[in-house]
Protein backbone atom coordinates (compact mmCIF):
# COMPACT_ATOMS: atom_id res chain seq x y z
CA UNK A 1 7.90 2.68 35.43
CA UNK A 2 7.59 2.18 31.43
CA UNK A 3 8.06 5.20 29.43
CA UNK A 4 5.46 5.67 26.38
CA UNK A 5 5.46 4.81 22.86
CA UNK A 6 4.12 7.82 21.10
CA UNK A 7 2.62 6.16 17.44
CA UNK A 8 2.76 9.67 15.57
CA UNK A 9 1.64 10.23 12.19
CA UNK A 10 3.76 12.40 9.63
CA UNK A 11 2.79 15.12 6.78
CA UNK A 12 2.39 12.71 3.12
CA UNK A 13 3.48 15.75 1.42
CA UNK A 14 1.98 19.21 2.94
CA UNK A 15 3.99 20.08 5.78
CA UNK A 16 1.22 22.70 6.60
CA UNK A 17 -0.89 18.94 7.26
CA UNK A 18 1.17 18.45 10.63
CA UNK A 19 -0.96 19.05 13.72
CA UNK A 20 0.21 21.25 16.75
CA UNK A 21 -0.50 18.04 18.66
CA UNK A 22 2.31 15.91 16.76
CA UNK A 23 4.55 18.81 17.04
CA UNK A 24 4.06 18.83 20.96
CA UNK A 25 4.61 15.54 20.77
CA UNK A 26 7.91 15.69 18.92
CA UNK A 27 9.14 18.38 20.77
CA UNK A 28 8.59 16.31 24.61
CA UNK A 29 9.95 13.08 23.91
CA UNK A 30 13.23 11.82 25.02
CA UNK A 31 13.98 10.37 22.03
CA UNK A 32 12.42 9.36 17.96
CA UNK A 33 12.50 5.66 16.25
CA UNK A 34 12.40 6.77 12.52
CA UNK A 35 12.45 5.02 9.08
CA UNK A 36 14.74 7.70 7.60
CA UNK A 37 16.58 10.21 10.05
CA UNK A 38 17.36 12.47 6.78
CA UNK A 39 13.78 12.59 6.24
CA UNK A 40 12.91 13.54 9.90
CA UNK A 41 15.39 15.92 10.12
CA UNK A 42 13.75 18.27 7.30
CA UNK A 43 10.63 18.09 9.25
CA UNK A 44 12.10 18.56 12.49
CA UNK A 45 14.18 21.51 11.25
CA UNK A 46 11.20 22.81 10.00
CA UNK A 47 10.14 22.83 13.13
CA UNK A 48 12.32 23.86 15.19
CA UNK A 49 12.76 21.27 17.17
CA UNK A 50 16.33 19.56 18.28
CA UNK A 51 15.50 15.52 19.00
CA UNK A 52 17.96 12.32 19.52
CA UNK A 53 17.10 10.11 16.36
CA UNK A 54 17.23 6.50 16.13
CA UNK A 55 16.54 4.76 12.55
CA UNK A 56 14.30 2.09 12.43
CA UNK A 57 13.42 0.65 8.97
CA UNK A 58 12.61 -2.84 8.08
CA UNK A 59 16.16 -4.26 7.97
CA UNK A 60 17.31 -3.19 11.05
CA UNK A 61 13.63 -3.30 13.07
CA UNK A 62 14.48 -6.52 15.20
CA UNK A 63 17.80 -5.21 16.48
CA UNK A 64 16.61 -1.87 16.83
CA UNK A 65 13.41 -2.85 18.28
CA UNK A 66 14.94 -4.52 21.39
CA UNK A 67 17.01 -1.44 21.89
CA UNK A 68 13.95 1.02 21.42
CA UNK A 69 11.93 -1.27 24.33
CA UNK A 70 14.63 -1.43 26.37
CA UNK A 71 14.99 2.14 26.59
CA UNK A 72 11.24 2.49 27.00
CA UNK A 73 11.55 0.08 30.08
CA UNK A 74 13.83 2.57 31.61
CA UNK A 75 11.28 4.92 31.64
CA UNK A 76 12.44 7.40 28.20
CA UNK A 77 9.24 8.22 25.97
CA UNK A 78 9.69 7.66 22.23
CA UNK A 79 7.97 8.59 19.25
CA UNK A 80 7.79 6.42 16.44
CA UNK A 81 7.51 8.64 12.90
CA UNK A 82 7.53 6.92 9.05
CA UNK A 83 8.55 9.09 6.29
CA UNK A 84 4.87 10.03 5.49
CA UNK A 85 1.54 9.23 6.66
CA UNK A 86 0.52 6.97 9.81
CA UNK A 87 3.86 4.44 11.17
CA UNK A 88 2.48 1.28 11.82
CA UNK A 89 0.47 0.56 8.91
CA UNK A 90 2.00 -1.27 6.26
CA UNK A 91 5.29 -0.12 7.80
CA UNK A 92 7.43 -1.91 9.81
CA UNK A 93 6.55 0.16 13.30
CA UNK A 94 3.62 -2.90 13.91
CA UNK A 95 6.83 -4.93 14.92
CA UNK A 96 7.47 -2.03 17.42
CA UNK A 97 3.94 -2.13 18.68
CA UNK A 98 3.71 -5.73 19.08
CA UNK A 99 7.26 -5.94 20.53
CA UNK A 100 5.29 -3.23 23.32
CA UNK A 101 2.25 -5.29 23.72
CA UNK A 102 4.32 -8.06 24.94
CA UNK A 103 6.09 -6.28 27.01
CA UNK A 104 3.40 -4.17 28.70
CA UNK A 105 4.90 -1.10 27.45
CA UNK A 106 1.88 1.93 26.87
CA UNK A 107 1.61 3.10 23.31
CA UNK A 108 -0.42 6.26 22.15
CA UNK A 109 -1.76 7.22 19.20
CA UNK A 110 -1.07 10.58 17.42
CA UNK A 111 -3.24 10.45 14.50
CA UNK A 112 -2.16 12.60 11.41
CA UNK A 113 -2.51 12.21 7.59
CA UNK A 114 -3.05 8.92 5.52
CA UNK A 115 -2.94 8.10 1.87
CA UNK A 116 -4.93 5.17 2.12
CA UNK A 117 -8.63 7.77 3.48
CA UNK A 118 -7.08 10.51 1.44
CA UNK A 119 -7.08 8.70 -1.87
CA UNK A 120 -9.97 6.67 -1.13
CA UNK A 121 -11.94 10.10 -0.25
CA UNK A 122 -11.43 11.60 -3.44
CA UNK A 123 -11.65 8.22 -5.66
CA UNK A 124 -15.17 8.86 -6.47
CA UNK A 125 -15.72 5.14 -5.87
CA UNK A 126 -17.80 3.75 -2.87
CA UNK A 127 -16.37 4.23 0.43
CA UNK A 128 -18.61 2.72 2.93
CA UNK A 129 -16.54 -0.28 2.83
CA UNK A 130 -13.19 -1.16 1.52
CA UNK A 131 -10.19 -3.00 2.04
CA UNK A 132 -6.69 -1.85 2.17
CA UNK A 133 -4.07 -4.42 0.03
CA UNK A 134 -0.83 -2.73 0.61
CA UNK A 135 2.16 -2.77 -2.01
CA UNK A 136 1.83 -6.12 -4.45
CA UNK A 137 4.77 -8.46 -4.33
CA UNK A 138 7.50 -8.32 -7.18
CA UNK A 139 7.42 -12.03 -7.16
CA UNK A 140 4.92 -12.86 -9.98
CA UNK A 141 3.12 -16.54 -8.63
CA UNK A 142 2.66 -14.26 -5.24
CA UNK A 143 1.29 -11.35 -7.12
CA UNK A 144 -0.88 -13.15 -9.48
CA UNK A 145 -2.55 -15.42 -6.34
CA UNK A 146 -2.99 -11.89 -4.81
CA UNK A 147 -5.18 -10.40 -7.13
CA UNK A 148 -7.11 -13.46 -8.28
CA UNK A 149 -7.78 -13.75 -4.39
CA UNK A 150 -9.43 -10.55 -4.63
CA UNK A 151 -11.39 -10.97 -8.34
CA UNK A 152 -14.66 -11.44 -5.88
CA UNK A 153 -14.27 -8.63 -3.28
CA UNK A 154 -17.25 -6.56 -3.13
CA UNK A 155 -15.35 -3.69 -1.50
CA UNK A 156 -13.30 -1.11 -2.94
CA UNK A 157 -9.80 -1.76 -2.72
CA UNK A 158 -7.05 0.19 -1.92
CA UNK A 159 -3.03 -0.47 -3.29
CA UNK A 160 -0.32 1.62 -2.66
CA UNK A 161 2.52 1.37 -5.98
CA UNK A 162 6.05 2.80 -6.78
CA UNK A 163 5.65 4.93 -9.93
CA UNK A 164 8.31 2.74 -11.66
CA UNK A 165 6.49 -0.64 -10.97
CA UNK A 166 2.80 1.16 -11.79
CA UNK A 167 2.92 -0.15 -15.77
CA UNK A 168 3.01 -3.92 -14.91
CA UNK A 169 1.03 -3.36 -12.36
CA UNK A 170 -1.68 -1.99 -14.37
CA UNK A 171 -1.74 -4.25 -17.02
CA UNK A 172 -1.85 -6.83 -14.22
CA UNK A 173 -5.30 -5.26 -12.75
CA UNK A 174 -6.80 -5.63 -16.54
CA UNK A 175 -5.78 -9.11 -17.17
CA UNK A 176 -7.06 -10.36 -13.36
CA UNK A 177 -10.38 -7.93 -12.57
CA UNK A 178 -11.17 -7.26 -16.90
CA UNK A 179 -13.30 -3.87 -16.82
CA UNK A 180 -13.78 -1.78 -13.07
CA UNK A 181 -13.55 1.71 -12.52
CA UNK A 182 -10.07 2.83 -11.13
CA UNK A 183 -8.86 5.88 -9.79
CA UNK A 184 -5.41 6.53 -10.11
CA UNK A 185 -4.23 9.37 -7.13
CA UNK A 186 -0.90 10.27 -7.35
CA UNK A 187 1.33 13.38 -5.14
CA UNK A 188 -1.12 13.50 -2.32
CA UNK A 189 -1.41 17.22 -0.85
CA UNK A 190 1.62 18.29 -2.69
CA UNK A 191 1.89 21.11 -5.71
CA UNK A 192 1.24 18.50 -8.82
CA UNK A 193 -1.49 16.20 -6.96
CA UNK A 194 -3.95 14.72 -9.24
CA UNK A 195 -6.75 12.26 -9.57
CA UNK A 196 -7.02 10.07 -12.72
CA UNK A 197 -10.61 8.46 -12.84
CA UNK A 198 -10.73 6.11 -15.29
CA UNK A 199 -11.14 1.95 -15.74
CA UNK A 200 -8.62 -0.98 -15.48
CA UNK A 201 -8.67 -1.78 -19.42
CA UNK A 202 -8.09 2.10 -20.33
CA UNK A 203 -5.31 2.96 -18.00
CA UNK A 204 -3.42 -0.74 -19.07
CA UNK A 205 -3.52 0.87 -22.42
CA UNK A 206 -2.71 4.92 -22.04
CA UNK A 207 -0.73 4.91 -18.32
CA UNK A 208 1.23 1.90 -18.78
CA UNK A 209 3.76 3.64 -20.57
CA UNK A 210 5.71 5.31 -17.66
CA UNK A 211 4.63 8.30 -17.89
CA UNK A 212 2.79 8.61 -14.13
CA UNK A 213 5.37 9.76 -12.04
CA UNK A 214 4.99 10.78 -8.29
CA UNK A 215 3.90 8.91 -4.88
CA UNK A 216 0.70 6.75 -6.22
CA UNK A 217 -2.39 5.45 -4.72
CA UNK A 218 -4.58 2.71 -6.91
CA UNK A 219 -8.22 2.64 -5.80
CA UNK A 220 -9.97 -0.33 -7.76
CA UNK A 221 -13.83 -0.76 -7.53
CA UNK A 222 -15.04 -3.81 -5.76
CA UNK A 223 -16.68 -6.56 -8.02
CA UNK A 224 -20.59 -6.26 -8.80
CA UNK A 225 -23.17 -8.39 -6.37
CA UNK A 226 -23.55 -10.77 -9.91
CA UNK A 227 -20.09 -11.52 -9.60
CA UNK A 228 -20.08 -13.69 -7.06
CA UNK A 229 -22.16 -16.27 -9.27
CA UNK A 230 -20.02 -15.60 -12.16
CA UNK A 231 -19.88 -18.56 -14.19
CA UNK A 232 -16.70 -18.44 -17.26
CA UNK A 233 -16.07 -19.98 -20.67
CA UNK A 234 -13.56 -21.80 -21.80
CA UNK A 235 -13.26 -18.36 -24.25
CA UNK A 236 -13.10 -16.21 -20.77
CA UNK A 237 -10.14 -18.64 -19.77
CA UNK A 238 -8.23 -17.92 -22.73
CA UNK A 239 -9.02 -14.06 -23.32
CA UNK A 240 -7.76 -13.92 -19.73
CA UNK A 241 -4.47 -16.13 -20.40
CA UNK A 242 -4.03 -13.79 -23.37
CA UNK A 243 -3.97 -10.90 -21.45
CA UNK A 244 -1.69 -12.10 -19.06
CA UNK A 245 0.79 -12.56 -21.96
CA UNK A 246 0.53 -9.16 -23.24
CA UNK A 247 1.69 -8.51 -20.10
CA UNK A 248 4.74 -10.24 -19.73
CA UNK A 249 3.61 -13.97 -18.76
CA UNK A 250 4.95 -16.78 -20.58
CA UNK A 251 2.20 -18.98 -21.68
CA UNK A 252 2.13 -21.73 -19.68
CA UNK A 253 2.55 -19.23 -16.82
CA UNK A 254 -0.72 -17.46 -18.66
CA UNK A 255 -2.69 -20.76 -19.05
CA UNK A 256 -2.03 -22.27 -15.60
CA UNK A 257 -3.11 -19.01 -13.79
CA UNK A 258 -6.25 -18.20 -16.19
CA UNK A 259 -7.00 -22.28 -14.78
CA UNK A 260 -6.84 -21.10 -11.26
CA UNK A 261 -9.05 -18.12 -11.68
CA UNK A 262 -11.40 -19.95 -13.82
CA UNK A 263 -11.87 -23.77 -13.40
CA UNK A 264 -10.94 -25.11 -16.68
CA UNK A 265 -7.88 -27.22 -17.30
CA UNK A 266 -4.44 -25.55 -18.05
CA UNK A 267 -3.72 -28.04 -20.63
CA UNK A 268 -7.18 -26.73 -22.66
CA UNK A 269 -6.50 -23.39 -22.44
CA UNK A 270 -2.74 -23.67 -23.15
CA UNK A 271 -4.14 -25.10 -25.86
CA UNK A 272 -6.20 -22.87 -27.15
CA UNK A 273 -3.90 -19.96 -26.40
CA UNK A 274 -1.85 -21.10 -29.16
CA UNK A 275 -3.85 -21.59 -31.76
């Protein structure tokens, strides 16, 4: 008979955070898939508890995820742990789960903190619906069709960002969504947490400048009812090509993604851009 895959979320920065449940959990299990071992070990030290580790992280997760349902199919039980928050969501452990759903192995659930409702609970923005966007890609073309995929989303939306990439990608929210409300929550439950309300075009211009340091949530407000009607000038085209260059962008780069987000011609707005 198939052991269990135990899904079992991790403290995002308060160890205190870490149910009695989880710790049970930890504590039975034969064995525990996770994305750093260093990082486990603190927590498991902290605990008390004495467990066989096995890393699993994205570069290794196909390899190691044949090994971790074989042993399952022997009948061990694992737990699968990230370094923080819920494993499994935007996190390589969904391989592990799917890799078990095929396979007809039992998974459980052992729910514990998450950035994504912890930021989006103390936004201050709407939270009866949202949508969670993950980390944005480095590659610019898939980045910019990314956000101006989203310039119509009613819901809030929800990014997670490395402190060192958090300038570009501010100035990138500006030049694609112009003026929403945007909470910036950094250091979730730890000693310098904070919660920066303030609006796309202010924190392009004051918190671009590296000086946001910790673990960071974005929380962007979803666009107004009115904007999905929202009919732009050829003067919207370039202002938004414009921006795109203060950013970084080249301008043909500028002009040929202010045409996809707006409808006009690259060629016109290139060359109006230059004049």
């Amino acid at each position: 008979m198939s052991g269990i895959l135990y899904v079992t979320g991790t403290p995002i920065g308060n160890l205190s955070d870490f149910s009695p449940r989880a710790a049970q959990t930890l504590a039975e299990v034969d064995f525990i898939a996770a994305e750093d071992t260093r990082v486990t070990l603190k927590l498991l030290n902290h605990l008390g508890i004495k467990k066989p580790m096995v890393s699993y992280y994205e570069h290794n997760k196909r390899e190691r995820g044949e090994i971790i349902v074989a042993r399952l199919e022997q009948g061990e039980s694992c737990a699968i742990v990230t370094d923080a928050g819920m494993p499994c969501i935007s996190d390589p452990g969904e391989d592990l789960i799917k890799l078990c759903a095929e396979r007809g192995i039992r998974t459980v659930v052992v729910p514990g903190p998450s950035a994504v409702i912890a930021a989006l609970a103390v936004s201050g923005l709407a939270t009866g619906r949202f949508t969670f966007e993950g980390f944005l890609s480095v590659n610019k073309k898939s980045r910019s069709e990314h956000l101006q995929s989203l310039r119509q989303e009613k819901r809030t939306m929800i990014f997670y960002e490395a402190p060192h990439k958090l300038p570009a990608t501010l100035r990138d929210l500006a030049a694609a969504f112009g003026e929403r409300r945007l909470s910036i929550v950094r250091e979730l439950t730890k000693i310098h947490e904070e919660v920066i309300r303030t609006t796309t075009s202010y924190a392009a211009e004051h918190y671009a400048d590296g000086s946001v340091k910790g673990e960071i949530v974005l929380v962007l407000e979803g666009a107004p009812e009115e904007a999905a009607k929202e009919k732009f000038t050829l003067a919207d085209a370039v202002a938004l090509a414009a921006r795109l260059t203060e950013g970084g962008a080249k301008a043909t780069e500028a002009a040929r993604e202010a045409a996809a987000a707006t409808g006009f011609k690259k060629n016109e707005i290139y060359k109006e851009l230059l004049k």
